[in-house]
Protein backbone atom coordinates (compact mmCIF):
# COMPACT_ATOMS: atom_id res chain seq x y z
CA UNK A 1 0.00 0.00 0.00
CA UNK A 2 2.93 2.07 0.95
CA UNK A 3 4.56 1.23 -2.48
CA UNK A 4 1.47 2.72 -4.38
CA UNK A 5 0.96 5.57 -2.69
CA UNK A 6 4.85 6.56 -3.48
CA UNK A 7 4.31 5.90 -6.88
CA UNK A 8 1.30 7.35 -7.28
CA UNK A 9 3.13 10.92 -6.16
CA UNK A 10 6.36 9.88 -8.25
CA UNK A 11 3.73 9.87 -11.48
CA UNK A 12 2.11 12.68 -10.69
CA UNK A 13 5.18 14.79 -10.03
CA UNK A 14 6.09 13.84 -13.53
CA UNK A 15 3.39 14.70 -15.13
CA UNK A 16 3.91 18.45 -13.26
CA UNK A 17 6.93 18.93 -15.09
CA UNK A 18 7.56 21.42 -17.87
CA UNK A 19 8.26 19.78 -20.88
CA UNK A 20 12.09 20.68 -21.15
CA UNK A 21 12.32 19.16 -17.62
CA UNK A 22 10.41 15.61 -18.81
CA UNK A 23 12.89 15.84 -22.03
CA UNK A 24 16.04 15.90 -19.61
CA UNK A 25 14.28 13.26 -17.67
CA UNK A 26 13.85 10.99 -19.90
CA UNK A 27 17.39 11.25 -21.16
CA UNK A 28 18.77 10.92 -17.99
CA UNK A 29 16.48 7.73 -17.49
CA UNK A 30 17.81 5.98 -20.91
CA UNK A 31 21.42 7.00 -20.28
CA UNK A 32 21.06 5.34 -16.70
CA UNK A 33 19.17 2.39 -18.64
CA UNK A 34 21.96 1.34 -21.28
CA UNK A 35 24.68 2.12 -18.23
CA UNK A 36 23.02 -0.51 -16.10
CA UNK A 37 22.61 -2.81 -19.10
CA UNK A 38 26.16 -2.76 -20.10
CA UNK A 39 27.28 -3.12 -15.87
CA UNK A 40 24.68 -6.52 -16.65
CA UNK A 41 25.93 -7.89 -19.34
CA UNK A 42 29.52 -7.91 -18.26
CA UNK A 43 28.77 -9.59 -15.10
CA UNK A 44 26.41 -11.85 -16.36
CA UNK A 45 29.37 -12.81 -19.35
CA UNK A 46 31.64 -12.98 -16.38
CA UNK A 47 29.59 -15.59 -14.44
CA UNK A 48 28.56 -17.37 -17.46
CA UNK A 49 32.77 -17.38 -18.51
CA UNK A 50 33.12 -19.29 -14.77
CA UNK A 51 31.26 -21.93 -15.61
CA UNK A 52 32.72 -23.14 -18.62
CA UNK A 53 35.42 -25.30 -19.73
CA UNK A 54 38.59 -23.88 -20.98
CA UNK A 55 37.72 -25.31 -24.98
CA UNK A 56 34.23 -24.08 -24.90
CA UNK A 57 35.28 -20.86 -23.41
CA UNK A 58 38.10 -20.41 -26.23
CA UNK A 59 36.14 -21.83 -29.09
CA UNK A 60 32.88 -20.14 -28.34
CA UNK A 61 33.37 -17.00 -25.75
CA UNK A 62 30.08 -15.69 -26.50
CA UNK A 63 27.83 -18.54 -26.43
CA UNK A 64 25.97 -19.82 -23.37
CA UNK A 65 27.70 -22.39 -20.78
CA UNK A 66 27.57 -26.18 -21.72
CA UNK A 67 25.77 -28.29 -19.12
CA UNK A 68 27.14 -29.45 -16.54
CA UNK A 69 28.03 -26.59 -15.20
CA UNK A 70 31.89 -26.35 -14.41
CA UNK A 71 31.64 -25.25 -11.08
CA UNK A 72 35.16 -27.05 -10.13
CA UNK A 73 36.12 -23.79 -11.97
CA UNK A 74 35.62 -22.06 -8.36
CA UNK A 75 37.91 -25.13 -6.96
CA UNK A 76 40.69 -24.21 -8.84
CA UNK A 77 40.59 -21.00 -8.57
CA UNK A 78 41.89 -21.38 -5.03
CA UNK A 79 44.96 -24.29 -5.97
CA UNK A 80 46.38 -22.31 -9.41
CA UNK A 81 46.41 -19.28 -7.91
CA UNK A 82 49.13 -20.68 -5.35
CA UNK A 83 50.34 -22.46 -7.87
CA UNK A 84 51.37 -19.03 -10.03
CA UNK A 85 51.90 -16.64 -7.18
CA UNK A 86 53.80 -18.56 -4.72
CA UNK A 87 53.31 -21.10 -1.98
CA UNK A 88 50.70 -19.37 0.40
CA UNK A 89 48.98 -17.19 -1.66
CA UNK A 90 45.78 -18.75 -2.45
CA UNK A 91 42.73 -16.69 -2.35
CA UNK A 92 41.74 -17.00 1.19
CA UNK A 93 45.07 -15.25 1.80
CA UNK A 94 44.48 -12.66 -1.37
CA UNK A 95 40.85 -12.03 0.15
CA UNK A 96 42.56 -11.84 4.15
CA UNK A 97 44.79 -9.03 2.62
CA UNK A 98 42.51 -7.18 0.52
CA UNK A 99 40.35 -7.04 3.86
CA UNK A 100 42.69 -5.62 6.46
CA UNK A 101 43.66 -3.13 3.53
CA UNK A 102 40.69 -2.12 2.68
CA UNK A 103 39.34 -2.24 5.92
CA UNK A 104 41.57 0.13 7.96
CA UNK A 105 42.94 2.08 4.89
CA UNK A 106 39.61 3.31 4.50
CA UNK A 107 39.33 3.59 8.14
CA UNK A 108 42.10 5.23 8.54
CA UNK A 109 41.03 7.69 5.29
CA UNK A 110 38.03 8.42 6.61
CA UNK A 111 38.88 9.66 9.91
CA UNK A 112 41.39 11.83 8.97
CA UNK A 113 39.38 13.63 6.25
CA UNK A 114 36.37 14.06 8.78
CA UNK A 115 38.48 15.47 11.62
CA UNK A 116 40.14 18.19 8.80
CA UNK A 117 36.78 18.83 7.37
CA UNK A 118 35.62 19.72 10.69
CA UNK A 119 38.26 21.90 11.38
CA UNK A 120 38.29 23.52 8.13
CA UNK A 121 35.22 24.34 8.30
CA UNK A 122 33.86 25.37 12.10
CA UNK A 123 37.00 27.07 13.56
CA UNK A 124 38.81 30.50 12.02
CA UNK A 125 41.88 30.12 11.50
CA UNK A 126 44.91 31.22 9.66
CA UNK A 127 45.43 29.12 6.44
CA UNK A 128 41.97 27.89 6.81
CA UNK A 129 41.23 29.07 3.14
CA UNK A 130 44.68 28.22 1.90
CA UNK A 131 43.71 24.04 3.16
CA UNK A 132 40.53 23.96 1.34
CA UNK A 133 42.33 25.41 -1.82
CA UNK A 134 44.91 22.64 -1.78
CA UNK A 135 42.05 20.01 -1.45
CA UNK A 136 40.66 21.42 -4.21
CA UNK A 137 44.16 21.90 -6.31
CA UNK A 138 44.98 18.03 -5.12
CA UNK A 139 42.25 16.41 -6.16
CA UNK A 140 42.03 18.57 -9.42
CA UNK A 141 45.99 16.49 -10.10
CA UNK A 142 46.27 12.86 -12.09
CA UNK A 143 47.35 10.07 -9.85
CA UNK A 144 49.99 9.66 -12.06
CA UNK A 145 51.74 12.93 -12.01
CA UNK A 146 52.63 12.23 -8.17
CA UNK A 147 53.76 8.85 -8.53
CA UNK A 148 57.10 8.93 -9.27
CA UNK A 149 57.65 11.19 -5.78
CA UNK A 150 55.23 9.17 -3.58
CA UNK A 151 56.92 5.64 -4.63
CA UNK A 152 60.44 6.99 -3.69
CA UNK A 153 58.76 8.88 -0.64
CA UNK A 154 57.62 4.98 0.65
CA UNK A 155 61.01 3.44 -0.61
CA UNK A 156 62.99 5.24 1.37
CA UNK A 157 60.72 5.05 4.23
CA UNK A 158 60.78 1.49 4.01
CA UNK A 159 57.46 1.51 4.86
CA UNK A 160 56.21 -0.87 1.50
CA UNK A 161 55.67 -4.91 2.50
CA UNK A 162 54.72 -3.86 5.23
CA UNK A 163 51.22 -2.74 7.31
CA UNK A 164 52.72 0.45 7.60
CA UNK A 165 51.79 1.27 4.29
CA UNK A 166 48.34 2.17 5.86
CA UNK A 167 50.05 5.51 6.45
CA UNK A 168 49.52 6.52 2.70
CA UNK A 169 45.94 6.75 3.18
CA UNK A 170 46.59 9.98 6.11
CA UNK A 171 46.13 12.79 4.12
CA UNK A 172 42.36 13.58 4.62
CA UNK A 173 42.18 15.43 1.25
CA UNK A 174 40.33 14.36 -1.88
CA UNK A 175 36.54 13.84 -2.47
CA UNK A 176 35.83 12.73 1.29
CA UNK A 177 37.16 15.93 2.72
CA UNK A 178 35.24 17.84 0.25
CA UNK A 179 31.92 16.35 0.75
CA UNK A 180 32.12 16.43 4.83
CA UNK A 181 33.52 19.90 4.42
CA UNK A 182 29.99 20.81 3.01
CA UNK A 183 28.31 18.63 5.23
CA UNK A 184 30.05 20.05 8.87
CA UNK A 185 29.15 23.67 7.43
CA UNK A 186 26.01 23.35 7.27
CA UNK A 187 25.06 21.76 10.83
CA UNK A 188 24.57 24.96 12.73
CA UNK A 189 27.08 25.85 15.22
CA UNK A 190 24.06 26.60 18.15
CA UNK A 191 24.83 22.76 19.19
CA UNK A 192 28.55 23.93 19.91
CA UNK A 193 26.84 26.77 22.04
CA UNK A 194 24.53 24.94 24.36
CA UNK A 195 27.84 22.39 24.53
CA UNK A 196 30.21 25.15 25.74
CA UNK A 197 27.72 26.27 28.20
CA UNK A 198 27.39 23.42 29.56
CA UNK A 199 31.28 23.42 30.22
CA UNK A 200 32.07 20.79 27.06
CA UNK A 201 35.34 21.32 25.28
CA UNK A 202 36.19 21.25 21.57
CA UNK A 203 36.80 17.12 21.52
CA UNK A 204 33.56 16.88 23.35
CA UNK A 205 31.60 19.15 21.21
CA UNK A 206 33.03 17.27 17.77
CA UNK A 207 32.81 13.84 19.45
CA UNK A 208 30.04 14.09 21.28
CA UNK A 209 27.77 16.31 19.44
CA UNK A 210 28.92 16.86 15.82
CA UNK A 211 29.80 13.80 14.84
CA UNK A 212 26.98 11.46 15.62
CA UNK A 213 25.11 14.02 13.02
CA UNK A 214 27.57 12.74 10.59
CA UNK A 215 27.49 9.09 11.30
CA UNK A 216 25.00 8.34 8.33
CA UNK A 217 26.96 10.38 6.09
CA UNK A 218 30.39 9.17 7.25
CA UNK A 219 29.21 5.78 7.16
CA UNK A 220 27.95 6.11 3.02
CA UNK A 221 31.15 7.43 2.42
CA UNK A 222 32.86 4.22 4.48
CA UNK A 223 31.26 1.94 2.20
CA UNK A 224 31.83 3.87 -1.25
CA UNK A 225 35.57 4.27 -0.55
CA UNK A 226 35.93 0.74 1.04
CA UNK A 227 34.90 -0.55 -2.33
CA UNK A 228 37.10 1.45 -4.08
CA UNK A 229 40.07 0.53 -1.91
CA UNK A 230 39.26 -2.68 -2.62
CA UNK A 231 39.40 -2.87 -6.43
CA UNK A 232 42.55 -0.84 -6.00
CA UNK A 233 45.21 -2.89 -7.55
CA UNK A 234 47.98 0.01 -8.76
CA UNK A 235 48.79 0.84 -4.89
CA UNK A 236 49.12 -3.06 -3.42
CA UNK A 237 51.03 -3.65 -6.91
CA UNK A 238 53.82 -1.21 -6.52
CA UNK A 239 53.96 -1.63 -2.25
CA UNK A 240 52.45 -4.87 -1.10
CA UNK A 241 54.78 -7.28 -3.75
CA UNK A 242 54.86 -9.94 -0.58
CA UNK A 243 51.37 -9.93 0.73
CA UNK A 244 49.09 -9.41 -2.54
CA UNK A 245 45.69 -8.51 -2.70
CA UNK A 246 42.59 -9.76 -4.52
CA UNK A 247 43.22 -7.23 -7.33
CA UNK A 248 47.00 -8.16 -7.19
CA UNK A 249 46.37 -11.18 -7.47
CA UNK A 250 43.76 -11.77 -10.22
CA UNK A 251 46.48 -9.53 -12.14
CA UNK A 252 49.48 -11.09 -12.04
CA UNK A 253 47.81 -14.36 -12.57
CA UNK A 254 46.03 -12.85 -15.98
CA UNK A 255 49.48 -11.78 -16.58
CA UNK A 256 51.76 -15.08 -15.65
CA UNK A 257 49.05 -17.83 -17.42
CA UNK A 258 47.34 -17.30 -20.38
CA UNK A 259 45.79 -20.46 -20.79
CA UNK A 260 43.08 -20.84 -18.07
CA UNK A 261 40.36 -17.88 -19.07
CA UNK A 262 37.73 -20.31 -17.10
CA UNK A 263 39.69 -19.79 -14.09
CA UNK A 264 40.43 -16.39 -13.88
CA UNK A 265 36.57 -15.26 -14.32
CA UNK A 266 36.11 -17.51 -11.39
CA UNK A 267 38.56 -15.79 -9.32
CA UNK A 268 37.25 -12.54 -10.34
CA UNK A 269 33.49 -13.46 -9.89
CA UNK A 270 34.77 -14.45 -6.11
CA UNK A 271 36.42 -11.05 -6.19
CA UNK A 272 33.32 -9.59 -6.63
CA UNK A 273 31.08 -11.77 -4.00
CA UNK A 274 32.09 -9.66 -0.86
CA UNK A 275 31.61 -6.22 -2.29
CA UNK A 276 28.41 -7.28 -3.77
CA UNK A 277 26.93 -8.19 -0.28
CA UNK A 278 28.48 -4.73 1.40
CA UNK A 279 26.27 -3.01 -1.17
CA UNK A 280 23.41 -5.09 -1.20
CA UNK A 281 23.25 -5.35 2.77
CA UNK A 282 24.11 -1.12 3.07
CA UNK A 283 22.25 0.01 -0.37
CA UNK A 284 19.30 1.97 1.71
CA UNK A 285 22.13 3.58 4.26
CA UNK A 286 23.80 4.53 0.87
CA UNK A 287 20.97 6.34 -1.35
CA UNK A 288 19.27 7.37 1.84
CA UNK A 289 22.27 9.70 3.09
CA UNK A 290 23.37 10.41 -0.62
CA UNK A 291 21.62 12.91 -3.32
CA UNK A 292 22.62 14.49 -6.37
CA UNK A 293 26.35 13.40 -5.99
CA UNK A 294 26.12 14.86 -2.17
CA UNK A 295 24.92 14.46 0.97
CA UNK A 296 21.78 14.90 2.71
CA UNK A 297 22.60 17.28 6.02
């Protein structure tokens, strides 16, 4: 009942609309369409490459799975991947590294760019305007162009192979910052007030009081860059050569054998299982708190 009556007022705000508006609409609604069909199809060619043999796959790559279904695929996904990358790297290992990674990179990301949105934007300060203009230069910069001084940076630290590498992820700058920056300015500051009357200092105020407003919207963010992180395979490439990730992984093996396409789309498809329940189990948390490419406040 609750459905209808939701779509009842979606219709009829539709049929409101000014003509140019239903025009962009509809656009918008068969761009979205052919994007989701094309995100479709290459899973669904994925999962249908799993569970086929290696001749079928190579003779046929477009054509539907033979019965039975090779799920052993799956099987040895987890033996040749040892096999190429080294005694202990199978893909519980691949999957227990791309989870602490991802897990308390993003962690560690997150934290850091609330705390300096937060400051940046609730306390006057000098240089306050010269932060936010470097967060907009650095994310404004290709990846690339800072490579070259970040790997030495981590060389010489000595810092890659390592768990330490988590530092990397301390800068607080980039999208994150720039979406909590909005967020924290808008929450009005008369919560801060009744705190310092009541004798509460600045950590109280920001843990206390400001950030369980952002807890939805820090927690959207958590799972958008978490997945990210994850499917990050450049950084744990160039740093993590002795404890690989999932993404690591799945590339060097589609690099070092050629001749087991059946396999690899199993591995990948694994790849995929975990980030495909985050979404799936956090989906409402996500479009609830998220709007136009923002946040709700």
């Amino acid at each position: 009942m609750q459905l209808n009556t939701k779509l009842k007022v979606k219709n009829n705000s539709f049929k409101r609309m000014p003509t140019s508006q239903k025009v962009v609409f509809a656009i918008a609604f068969i761009l979205f369409v052919c994007y989701t069909a094309t995100i479709l199809y290459t899973l669904g060619w994925a999962l249908s490459s799993s569970l086929r043999s290696r001749p079928n796959l190579r003779n046929t790559p477009f054509a539907w799975p033979e019965l039975p279904l090779q799920f052993k695929n799956y099987t040895l996904a987890f033996t040749k991947m040892e096999e190429v990358l080294g005694p202990g790297n199978n893909m519980l290992k691949l999957m227990f590294n791309s989870l602490w990674y991802s897990a308390f990179g993003t962690l560690i990301q997150i934290s850091c760019a609330t705390t300096l949105a937060y400051v940046v934007s609730k306390y006057k300060f000098w240089g306050r305007n010269a932060i936010y203009f470097i967060a907009i230069v650095v994310m404004t910069l290709p990846i690339i162009g800072s490579l070259p001084a970040s790997y030495k940076l981590i060389m010489e630290l000595g810092i890659d192979n390592s768990p330490l590498i988590l530092l990397t992820f301390t800068s607080g700058f980039g999208f994150n910052f720039i979406v909590l920056y909005g967020f924290f300015a808008n929450v009005s500051w008369s919560y801060a007030e009744a705190g310092l009357i009541d004798g509460a200092g600045d950590f109280t105020i920001f843990l206390r009081i400001m950030l369980p407003q952002a807890v939805p919207a820090i927690l959207s963010l958590y799972i958008l860059a978490f997945i990210g992180v994850w499917n990050d395979y450049m950084g744990p490439l160039l740093y993590m050569k002795d404890m690989p990730t999932l993404a690591v992984g799945i590339f060097r093996y589609d690099e070092e054998s050629k001749g087991n396409p059946h396999i690899l789309y199993a591995a990948i498809v694994i790849s995929l299982i975990p980030i495909i329940i985050l979404f799936l189990s956090f989906q409402e948390t996500i479009m609830s708190n998220t709007v136009a490419g923002g946040l709700k406040g």
